[in-house]
C-alpha atoms as a PDB file:
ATOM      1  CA  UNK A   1      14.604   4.006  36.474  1.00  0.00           C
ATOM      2  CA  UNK A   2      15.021   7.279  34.354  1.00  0.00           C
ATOM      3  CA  UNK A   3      14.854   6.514  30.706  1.00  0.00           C
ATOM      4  CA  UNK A   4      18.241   6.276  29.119  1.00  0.00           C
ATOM      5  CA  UNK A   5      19.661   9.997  27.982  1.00  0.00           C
ATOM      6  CA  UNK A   6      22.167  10.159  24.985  1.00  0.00           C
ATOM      7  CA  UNK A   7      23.954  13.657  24.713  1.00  0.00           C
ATOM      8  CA  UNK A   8      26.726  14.430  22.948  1.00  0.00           C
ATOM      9  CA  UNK A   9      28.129  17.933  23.473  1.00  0.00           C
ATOM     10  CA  UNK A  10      30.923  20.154  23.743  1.00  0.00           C
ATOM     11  CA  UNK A  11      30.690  22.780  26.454  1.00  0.00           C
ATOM     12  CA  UNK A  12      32.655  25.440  25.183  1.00  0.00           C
ATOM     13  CA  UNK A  13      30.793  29.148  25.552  1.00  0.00           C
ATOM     14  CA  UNK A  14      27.088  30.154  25.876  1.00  0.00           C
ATOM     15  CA  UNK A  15      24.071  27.870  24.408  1.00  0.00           C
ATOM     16  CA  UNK A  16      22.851  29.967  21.005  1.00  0.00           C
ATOM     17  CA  UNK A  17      19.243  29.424  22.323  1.00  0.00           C
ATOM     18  CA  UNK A  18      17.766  27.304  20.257  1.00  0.00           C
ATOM     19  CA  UNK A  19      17.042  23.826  19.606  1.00  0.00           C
ATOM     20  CA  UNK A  20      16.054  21.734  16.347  1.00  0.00           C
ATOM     21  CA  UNK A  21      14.105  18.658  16.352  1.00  0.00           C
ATOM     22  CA  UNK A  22      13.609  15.919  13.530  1.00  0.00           C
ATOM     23  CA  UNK A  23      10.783  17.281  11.003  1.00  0.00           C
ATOM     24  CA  UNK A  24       7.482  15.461  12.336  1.00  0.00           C
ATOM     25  CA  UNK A  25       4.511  14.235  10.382  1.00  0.00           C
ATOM     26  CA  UNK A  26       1.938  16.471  10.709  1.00  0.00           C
ATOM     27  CA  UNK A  27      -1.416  15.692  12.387  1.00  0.00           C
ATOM     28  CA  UNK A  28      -2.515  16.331   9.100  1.00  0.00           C
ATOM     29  CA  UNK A  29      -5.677  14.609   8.462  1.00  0.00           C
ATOM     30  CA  UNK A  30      -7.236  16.747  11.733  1.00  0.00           C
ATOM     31  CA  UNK A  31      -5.662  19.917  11.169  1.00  0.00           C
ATOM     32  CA  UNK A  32      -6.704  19.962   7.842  1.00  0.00           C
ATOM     33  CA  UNK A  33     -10.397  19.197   8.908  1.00  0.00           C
ATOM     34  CA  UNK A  34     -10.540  16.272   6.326  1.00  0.00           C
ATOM     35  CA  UNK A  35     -12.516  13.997   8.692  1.00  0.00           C
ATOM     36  CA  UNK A  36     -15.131  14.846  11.568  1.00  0.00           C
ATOM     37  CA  UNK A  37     -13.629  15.308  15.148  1.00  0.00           C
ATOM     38  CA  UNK A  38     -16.029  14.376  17.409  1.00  0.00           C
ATOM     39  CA  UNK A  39     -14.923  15.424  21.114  1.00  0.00           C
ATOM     40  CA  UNK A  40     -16.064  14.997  24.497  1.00  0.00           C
ATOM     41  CA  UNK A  41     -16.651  11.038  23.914  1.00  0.00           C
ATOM     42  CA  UNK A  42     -15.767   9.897  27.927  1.00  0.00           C
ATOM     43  CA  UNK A  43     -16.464   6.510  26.573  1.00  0.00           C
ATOM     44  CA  UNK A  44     -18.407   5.459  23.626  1.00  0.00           C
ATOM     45  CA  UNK A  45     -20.756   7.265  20.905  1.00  0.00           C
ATOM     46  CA  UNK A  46     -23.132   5.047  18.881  1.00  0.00           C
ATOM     47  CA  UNK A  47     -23.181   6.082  15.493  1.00  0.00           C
ATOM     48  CA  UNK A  48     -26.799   5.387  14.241  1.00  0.00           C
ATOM     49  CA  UNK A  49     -27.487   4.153  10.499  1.00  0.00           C
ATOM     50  CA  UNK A  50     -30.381   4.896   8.475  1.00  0.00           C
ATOM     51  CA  UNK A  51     -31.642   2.772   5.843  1.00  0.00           C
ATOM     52  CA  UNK A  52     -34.266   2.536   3.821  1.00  0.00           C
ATOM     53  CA  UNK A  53     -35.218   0.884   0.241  1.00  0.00           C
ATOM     54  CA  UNK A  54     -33.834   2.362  -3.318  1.00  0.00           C
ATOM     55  CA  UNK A  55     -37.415   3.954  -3.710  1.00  0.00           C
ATOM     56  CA  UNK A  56     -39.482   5.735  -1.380  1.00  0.00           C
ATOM     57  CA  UNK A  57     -42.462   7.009  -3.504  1.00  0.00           C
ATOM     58  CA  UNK A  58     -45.340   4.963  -4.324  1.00  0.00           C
ATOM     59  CA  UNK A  59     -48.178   5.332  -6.616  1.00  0.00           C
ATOM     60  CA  UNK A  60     -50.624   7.259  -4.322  1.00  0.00           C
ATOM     61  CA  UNK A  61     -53.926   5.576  -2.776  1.00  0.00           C
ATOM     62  CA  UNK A  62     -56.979   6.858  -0.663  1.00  0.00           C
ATOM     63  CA  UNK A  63     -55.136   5.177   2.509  1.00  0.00           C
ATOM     64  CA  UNK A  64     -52.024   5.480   4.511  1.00  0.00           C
ATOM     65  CA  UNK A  65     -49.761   3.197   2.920  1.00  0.00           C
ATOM     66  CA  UNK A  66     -45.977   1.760   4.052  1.00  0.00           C
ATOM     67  CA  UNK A  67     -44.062   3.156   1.144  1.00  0.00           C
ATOM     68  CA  UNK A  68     -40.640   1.724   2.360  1.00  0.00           C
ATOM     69  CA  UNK A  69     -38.903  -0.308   5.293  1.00  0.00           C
ATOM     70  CA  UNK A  70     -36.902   1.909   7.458  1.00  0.00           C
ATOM     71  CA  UNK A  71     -34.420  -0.037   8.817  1.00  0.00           C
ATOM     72  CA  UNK A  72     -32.131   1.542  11.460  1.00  0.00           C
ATOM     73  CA  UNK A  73     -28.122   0.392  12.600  1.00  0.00           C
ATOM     74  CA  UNK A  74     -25.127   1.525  14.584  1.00  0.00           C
ATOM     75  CA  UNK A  75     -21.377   1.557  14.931  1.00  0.00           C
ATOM     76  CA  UNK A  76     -19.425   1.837  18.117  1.00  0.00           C
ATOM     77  CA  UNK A  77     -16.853   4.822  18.755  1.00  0.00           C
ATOM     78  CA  UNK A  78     -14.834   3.886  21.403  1.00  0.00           C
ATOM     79  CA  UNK A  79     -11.976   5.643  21.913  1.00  0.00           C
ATOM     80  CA  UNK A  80      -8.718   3.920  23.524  1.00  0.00           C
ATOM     81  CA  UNK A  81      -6.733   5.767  26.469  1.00  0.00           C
ATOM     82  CA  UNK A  82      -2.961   6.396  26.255  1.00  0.00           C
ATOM     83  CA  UNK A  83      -0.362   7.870  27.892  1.00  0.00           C
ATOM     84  CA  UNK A  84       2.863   9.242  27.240  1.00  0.00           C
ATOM     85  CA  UNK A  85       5.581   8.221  30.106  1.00  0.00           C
ATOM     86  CA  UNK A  86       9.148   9.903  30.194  1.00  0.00           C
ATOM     87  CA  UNK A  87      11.767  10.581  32.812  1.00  0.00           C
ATOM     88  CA  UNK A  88      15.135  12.041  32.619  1.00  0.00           C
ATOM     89  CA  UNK A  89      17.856  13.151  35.501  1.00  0.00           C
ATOM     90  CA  UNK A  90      18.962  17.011  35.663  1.00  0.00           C
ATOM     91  CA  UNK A  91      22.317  15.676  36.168  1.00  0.00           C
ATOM     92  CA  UNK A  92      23.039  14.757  32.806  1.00  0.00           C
ATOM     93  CA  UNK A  93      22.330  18.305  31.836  1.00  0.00           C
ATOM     94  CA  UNK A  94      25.240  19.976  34.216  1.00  0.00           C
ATOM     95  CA  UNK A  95      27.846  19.371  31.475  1.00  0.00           C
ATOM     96  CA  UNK A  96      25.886  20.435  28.554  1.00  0.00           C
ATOM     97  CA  UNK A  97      25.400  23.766  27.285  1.00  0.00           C
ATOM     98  CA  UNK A  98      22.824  24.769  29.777  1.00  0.00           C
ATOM     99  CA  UNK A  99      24.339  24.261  32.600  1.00  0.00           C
ATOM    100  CA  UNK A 100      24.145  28.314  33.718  1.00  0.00           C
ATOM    101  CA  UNK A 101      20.461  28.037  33.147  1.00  0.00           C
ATOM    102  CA  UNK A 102      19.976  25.153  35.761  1.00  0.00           C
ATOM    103  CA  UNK A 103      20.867  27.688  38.249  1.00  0.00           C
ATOM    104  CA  UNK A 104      24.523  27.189  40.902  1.00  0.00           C
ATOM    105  CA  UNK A 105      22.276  25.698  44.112  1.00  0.00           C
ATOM    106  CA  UNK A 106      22.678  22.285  44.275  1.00  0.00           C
ATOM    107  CA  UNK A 107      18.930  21.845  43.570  1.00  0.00           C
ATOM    108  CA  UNK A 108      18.978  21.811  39.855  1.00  0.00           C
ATOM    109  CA  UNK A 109      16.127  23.300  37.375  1.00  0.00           C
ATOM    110  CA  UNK A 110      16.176  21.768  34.160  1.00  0.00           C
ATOM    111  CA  UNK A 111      16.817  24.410  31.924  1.00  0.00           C
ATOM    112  CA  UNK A 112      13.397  26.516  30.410  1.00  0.00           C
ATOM    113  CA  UNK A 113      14.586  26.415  26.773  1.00  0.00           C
ATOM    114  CA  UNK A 114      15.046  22.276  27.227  1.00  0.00           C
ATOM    115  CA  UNK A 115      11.807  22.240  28.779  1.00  0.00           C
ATOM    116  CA  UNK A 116      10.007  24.531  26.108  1.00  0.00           C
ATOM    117  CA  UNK A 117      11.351  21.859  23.349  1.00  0.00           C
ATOM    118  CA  UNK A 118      10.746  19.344  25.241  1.00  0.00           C
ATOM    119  CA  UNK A 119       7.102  19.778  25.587  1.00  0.00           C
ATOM    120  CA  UNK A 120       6.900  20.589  21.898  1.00  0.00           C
ATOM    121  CA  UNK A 121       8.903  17.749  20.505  1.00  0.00           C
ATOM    122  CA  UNK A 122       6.453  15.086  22.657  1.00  0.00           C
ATOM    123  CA  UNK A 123       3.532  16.745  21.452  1.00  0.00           C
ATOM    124  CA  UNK A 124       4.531  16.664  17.811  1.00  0.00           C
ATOM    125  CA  UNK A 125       5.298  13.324  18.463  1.00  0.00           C
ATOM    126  CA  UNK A 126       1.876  12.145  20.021  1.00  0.00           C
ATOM    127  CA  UNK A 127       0.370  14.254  16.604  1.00  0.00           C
ATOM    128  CA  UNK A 128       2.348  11.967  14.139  1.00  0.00           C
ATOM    129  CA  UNK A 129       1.714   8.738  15.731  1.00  0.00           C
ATOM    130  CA  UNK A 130      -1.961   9.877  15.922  1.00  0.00           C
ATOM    131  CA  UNK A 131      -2.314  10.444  11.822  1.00  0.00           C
ATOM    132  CA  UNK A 132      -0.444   7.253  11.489  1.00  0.00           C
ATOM    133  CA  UNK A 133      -3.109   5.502  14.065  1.00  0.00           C
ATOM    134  CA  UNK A 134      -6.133   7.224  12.206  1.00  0.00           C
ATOM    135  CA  UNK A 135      -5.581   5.521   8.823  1.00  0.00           C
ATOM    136  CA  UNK A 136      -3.122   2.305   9.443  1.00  0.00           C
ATOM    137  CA  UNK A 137      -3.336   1.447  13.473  1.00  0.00           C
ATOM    138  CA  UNK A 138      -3.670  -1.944  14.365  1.00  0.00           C
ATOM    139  CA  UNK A 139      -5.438  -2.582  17.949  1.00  0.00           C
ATOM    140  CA  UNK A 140      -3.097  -5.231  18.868  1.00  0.00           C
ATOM    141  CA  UNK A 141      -0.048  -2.801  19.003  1.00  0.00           C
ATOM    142  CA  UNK A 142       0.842  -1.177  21.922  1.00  0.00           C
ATOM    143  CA  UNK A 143       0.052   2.589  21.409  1.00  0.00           C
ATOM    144  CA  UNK A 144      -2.496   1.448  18.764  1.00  0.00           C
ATOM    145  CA  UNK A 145      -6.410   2.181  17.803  1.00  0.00           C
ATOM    146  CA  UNK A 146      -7.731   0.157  14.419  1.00  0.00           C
ATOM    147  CA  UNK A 147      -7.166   2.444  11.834  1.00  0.00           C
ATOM    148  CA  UNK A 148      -9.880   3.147   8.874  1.00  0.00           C
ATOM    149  CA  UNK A 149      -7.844   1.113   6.471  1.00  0.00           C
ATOM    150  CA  UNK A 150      -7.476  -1.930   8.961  1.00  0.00           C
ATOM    151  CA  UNK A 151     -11.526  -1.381   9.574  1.00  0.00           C
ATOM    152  CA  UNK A 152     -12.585  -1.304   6.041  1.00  0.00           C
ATOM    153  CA  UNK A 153     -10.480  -4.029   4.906  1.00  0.00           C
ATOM    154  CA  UNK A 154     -12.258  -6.216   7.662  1.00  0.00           C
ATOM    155  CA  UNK A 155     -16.085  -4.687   5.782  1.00  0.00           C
ATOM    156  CA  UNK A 156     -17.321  -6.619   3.440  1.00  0.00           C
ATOM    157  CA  UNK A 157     -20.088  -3.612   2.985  1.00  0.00           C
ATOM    158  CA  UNK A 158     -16.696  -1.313   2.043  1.00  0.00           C
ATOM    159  CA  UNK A 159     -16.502  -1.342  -2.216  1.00  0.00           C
ATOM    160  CA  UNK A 160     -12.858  -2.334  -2.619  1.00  0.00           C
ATOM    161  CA  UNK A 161     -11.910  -0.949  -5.874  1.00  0.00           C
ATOM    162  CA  UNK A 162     -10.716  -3.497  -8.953  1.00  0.00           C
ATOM    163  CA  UNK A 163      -6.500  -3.321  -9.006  1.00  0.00           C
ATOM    164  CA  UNK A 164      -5.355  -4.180 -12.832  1.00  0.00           C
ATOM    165  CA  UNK A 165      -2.474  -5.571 -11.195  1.00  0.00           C
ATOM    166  CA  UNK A 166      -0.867  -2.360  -9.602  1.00  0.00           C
ATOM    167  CA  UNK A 167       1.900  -3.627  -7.480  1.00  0.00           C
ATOM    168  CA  UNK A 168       3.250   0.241  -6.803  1.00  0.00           C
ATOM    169  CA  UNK A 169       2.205   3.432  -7.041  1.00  0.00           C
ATOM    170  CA  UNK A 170       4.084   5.391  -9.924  1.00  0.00           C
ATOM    171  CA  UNK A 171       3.439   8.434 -12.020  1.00  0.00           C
ATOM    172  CA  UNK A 172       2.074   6.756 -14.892  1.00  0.00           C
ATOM    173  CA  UNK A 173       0.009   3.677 -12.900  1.00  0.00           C
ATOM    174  CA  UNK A 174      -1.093   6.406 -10.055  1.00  0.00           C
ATOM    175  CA  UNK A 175      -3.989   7.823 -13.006  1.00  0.00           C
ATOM    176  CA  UNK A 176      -5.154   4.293 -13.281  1.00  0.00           C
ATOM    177  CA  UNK A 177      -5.581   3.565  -9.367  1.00  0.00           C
ATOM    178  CA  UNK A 178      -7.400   7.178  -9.373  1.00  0.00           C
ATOM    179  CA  UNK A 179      -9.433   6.036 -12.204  1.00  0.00           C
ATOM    180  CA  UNK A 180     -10.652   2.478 -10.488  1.00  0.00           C
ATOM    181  CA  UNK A 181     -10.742   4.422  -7.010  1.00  0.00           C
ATOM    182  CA  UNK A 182     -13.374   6.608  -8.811  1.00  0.00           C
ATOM    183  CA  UNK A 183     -14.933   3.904 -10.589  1.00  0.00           C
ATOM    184  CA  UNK A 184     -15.935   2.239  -7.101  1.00  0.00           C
ATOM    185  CA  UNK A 185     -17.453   4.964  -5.757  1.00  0.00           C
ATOM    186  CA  UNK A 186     -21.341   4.466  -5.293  1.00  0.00           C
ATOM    187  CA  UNK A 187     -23.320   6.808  -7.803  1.00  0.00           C
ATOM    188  CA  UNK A 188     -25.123   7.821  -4.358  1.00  0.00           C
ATOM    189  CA  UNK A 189     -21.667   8.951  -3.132  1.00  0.00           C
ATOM    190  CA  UNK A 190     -20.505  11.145  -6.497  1.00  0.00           C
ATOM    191  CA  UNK A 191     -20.990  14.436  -6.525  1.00  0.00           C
ATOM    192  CA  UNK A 192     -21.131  14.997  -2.708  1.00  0.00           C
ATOM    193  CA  UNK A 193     -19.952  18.107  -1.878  1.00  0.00           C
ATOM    194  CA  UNK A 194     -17.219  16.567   1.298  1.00  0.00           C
ATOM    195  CA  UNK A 195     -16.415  13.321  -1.265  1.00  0.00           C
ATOM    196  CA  UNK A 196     -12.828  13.063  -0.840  1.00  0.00           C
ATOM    197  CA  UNK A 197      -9.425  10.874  -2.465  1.00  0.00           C
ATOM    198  CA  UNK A 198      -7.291  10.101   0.573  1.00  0.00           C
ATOM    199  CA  UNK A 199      -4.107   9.062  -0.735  1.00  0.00           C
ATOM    200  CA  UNK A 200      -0.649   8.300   0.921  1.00  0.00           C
ATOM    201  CA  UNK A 201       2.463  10.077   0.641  1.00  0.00           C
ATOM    202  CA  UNK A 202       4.183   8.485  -1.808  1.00  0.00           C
ATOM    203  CA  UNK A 203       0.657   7.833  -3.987  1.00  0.00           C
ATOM    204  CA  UNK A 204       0.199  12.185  -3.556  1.00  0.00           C
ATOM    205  CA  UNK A 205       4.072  12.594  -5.125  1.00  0.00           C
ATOM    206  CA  UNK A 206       3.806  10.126  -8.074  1.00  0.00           C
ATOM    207  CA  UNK A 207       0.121  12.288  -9.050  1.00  0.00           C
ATOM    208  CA  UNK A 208       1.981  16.114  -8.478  1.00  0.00           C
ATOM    209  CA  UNK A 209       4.898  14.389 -11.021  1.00  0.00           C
ATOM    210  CA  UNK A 210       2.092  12.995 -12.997  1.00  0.00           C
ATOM    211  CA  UNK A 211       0.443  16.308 -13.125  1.00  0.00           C
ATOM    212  CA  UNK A 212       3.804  18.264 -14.021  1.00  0.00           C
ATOM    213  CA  UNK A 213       4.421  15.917 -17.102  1.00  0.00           C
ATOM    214  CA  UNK A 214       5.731  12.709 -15.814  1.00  0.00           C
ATOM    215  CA  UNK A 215       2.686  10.833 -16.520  1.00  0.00           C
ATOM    216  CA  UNK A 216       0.576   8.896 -18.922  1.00  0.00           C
ATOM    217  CA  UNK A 217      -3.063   9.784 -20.653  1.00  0.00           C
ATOM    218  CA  UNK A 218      -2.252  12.487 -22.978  1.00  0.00           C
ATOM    219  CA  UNK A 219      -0.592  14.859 -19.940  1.00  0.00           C
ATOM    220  CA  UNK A 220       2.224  15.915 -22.035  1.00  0.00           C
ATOM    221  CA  UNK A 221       5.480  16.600 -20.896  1.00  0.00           C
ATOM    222  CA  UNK A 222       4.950  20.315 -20.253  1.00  0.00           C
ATOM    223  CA  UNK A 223       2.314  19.207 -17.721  1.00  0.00           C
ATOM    224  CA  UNK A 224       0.003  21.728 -15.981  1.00  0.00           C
ATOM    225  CA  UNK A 225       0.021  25.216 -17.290  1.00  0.00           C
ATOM    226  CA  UNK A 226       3.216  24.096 -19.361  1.00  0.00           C
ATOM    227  CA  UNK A 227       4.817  24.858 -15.929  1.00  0.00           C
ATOM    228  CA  UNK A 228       6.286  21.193 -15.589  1.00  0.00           C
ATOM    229  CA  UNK A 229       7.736  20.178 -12.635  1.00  0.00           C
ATOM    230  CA  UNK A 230       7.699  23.820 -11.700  1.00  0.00           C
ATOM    231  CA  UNK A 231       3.537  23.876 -11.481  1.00  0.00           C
ATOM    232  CA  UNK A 232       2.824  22.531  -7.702  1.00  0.00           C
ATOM    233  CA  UNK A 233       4.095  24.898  -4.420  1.00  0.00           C
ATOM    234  CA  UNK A 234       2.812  22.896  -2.256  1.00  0.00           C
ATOM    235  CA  UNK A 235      -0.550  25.537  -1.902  1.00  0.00           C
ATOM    236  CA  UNK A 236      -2.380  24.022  -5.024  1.00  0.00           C
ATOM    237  CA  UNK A 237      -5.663  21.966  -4.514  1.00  0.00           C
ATOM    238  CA  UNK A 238      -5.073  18.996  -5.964  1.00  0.00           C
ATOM    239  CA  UNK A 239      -8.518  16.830  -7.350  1.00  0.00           C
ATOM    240  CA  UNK A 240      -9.133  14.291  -9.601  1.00  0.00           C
ATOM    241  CA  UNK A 241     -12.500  13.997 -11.733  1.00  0.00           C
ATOM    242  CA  UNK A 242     -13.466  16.520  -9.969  1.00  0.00           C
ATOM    243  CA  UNK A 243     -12.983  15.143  -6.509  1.00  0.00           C
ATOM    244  CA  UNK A 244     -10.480  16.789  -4.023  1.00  0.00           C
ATOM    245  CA  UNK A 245      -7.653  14.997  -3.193  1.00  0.00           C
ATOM    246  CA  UNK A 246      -6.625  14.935   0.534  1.00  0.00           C
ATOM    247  CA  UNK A 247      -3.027  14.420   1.858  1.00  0.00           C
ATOM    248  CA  UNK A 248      -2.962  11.457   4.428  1.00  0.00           C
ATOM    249  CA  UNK A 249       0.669  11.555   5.616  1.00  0.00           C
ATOM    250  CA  UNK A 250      -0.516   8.519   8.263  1.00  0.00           C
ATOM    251  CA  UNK A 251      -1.985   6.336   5.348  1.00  0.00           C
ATOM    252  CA  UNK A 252      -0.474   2.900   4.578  1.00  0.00           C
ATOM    253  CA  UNK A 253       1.574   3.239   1.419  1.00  0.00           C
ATOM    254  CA  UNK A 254      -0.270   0.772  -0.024  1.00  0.00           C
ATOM    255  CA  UNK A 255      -3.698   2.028  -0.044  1.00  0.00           C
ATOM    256  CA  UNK A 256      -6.041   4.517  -1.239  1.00  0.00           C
ATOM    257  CA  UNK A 257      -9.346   5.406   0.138  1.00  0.00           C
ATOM    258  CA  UNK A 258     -12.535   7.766  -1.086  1.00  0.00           C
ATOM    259  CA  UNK A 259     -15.540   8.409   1.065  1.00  0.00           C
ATOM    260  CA  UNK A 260     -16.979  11.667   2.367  1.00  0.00           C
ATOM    261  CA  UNK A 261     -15.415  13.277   5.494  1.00  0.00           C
ATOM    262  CA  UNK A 262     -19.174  13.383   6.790  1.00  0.00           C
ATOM    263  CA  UNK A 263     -19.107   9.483   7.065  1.00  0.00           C
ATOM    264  CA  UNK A 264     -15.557   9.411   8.721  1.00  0.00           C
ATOM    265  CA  UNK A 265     -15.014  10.169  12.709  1.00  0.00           C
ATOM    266  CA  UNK A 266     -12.620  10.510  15.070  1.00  0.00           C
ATOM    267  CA  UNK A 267     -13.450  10.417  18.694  1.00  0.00           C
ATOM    268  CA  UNK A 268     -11.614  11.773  21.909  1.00  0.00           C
ATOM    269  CA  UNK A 269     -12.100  12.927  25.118  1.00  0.00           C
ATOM    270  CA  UNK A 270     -11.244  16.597  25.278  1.00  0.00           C
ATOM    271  CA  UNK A 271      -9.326  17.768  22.296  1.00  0.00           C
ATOM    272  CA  UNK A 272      -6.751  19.607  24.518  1.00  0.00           C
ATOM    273  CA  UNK A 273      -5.165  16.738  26.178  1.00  0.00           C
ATOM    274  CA  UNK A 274      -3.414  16.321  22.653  1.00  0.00           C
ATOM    275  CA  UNK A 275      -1.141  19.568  23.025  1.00  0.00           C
ATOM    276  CA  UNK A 276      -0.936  19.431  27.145  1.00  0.00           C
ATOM    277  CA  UNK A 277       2.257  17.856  28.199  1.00  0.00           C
ATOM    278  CA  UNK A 278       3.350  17.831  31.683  1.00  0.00           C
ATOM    279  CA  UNK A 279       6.595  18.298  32.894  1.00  0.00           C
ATOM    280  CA  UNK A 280       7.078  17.364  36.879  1.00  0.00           C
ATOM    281  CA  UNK A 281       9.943  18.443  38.873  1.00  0.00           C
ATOM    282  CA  UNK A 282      10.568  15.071  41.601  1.00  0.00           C
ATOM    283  CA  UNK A 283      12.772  16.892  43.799  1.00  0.00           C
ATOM    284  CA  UNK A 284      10.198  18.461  46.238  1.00  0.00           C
ATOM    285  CA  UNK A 285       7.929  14.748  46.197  1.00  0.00           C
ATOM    286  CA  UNK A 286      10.858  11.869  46.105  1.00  0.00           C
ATOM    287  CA  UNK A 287      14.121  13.973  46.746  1.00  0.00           C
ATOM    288  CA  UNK A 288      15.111  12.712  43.467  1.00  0.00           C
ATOM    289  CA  UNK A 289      16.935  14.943  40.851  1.00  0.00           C
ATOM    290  CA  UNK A 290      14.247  12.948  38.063  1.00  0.00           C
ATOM    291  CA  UNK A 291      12.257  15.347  36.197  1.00  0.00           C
ATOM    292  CA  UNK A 292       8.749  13.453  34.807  1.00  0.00           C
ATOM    293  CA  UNK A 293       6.927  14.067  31.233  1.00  0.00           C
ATOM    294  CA  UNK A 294       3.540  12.632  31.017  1.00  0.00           C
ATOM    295  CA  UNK A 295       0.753  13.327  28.738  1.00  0.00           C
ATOM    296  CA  UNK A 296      -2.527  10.805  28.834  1.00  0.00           C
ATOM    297  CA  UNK A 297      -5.005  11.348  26.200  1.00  0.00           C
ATOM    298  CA  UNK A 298      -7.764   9.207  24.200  1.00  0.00           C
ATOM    299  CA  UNK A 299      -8.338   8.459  21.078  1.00  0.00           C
ATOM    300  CA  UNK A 300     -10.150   6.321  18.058  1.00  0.00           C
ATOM    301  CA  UNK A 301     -11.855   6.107  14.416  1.00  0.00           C
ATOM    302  CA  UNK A 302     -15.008   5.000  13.133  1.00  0.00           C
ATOM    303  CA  UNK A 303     -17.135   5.688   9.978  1.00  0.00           C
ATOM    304  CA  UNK A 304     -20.548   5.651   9.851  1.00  0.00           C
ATOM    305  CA  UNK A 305     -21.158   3.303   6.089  1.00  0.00           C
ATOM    306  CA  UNK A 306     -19.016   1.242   4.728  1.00  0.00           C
ATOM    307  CA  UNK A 307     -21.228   0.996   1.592  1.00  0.00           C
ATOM    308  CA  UNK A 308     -20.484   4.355   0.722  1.00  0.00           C
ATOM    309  CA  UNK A 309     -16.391   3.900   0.939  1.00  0.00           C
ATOM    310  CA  UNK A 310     -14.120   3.000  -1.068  1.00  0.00           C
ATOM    311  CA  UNK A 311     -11.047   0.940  -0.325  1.00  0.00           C
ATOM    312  CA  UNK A 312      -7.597   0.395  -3.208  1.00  0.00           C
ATOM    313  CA  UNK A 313      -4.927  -1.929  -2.025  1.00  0.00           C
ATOM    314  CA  UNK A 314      -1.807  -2.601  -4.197  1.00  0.00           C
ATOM    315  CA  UNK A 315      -1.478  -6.046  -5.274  1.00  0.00           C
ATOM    316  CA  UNK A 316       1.102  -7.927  -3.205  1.00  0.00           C
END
């Protein structure tokens, strides 16, 4: 059964060429390289731990001496396969403003520009649902991997950062979040080089208004550079304490977490199958007019030490 096709039109002259889709969340979190991508996993990876105690060195002796207990661990990344499913009939496309570019036989093409969008719009989609997965999926969902959030949150080895009763994230109570978020972070951790403040959307707004006067702890109103709400262009690197701040457009909007991209993975098969969306003309297999999109592609998180994240939940 072709999946249901809604489109309203008036067919009156040529198509202008060009069509407009919904703005899409980013795949942000992997196109901005803020975690590792670890490809070519056909089925697991074991992510190997290394511990050993606080201090290594010893006061020295004329023997050979055990200075420390090594003790080694793992984590499983297992990425989950998916697929992407679609079918839709030519025929609803005679009486819409394509219907030249379908061709006059009776064997209808579905028309190149459609199929150019098409192919885009599925693949932006797969991207957005993918950030959302790599920070808030739950396993249990259909089209779902366990997200870092839902992982840590399930750690009791993950520091989860004191909340002095934040119940949202605003431009004055966003500086004290940051401040416990950095707080929790393991003096082991600080000062990393990759260390990284993933926030959420609406946590990233209420800090660029904080920053541009709108907030609390001797900011000002004129805010950065006296520029006010005029500072940020969306091209400034944002940081806080000196740690960068990272974007996480897939985040739960009720959480904040630190940790260095080093310690956080995700794992797929190949990396292309994310962008290659297939579009199959029926008529020469089934007879059918049905045209068929598929995509199949896998996909999952991990990190490698929960001791050395950091986890802030708003209080319910």
């Amino acid at each position: 059964m072709a999946t249901t096709t809604s489109i309203t039109t008036t067919y009156a002259g040529e198509f202008a060429g060009k069509y407009i889709a919904a703005a899409l969340l980013s795949g942000k979190t992997i196109e901005d390289g803020a975690i590792e991508v670890k490809p070519n996993v056909k089925f697991k990876e074991v992510i190997k731990k290394v511990a050993t105690d606080s201090n290594v060195i010893k006061n020295a002796t004329c023997d050979f001496t055990d200075t420390a207990t090594l003790t080694l661990t793992e984590r499983i990344l297992q990425p989950e396969e998916f697929q992407v499913n679609l079918e839709l009939c030519k025929k609803d496309f005679r009486s819409d403003w394509e219907a030249i570019a379908m061709g006059y036989s009776a064997f209808d093409q579905l028309p190149s520009n459609f199929s150019d969008f098409l192919i885009g719009h599925v693949a932006g989609l797969v991207a957005e649902k993918t950030e959302q997965n790599i920070w808030g999926g739950v396993n249990a969902n259909a089209g779902e991997f366990d997200g870092f959030t839902v992982l840590m949150a399930a750690d009791a080895t993950v520091n989860d950062a004191v909340n002095t009763g934040i119940t949202s994230f605003t431009s004055t109570s966003i500086l004290s979040a940051l401040e416990n978020v950095v707080s929790a972070i393991p003096s082991a951790v600080y000062g990393k080089e990759d260390l990284t403040i993933f926030l959420p959307t609406v946590a990233y707004q209420q800090y660029v208004r904080a920053l541009g006067g709108f907030g609390a702890s001797g900011l000002g109103a004129a805010g950065i550079g006296a520029q006010g709400t005029q500072w940020f262009n969306n091209g400034n690197a944002l940081s806080f304490g000196g740690i960068k701040v990272q974007l996480a457009p897939g985040m739960p909007a009720d959480h904040i977490v630190a940790g260095q991209k080093s310690n956080l993975y995700f794992g797929t098969g190949l990396l292309s199958d994310h962008n290659e969306v297939k579009l199959l003309d029926m008529a020469d297999l089934d007879g059918s007019q049905n045209v068929r999109v598929v995509m199949r592609f896998t996909a999952g998180v991990q990190y490698g030490i929960g001791s050395d994240l950091v986890l802030f939940t708003l209080a319910s």
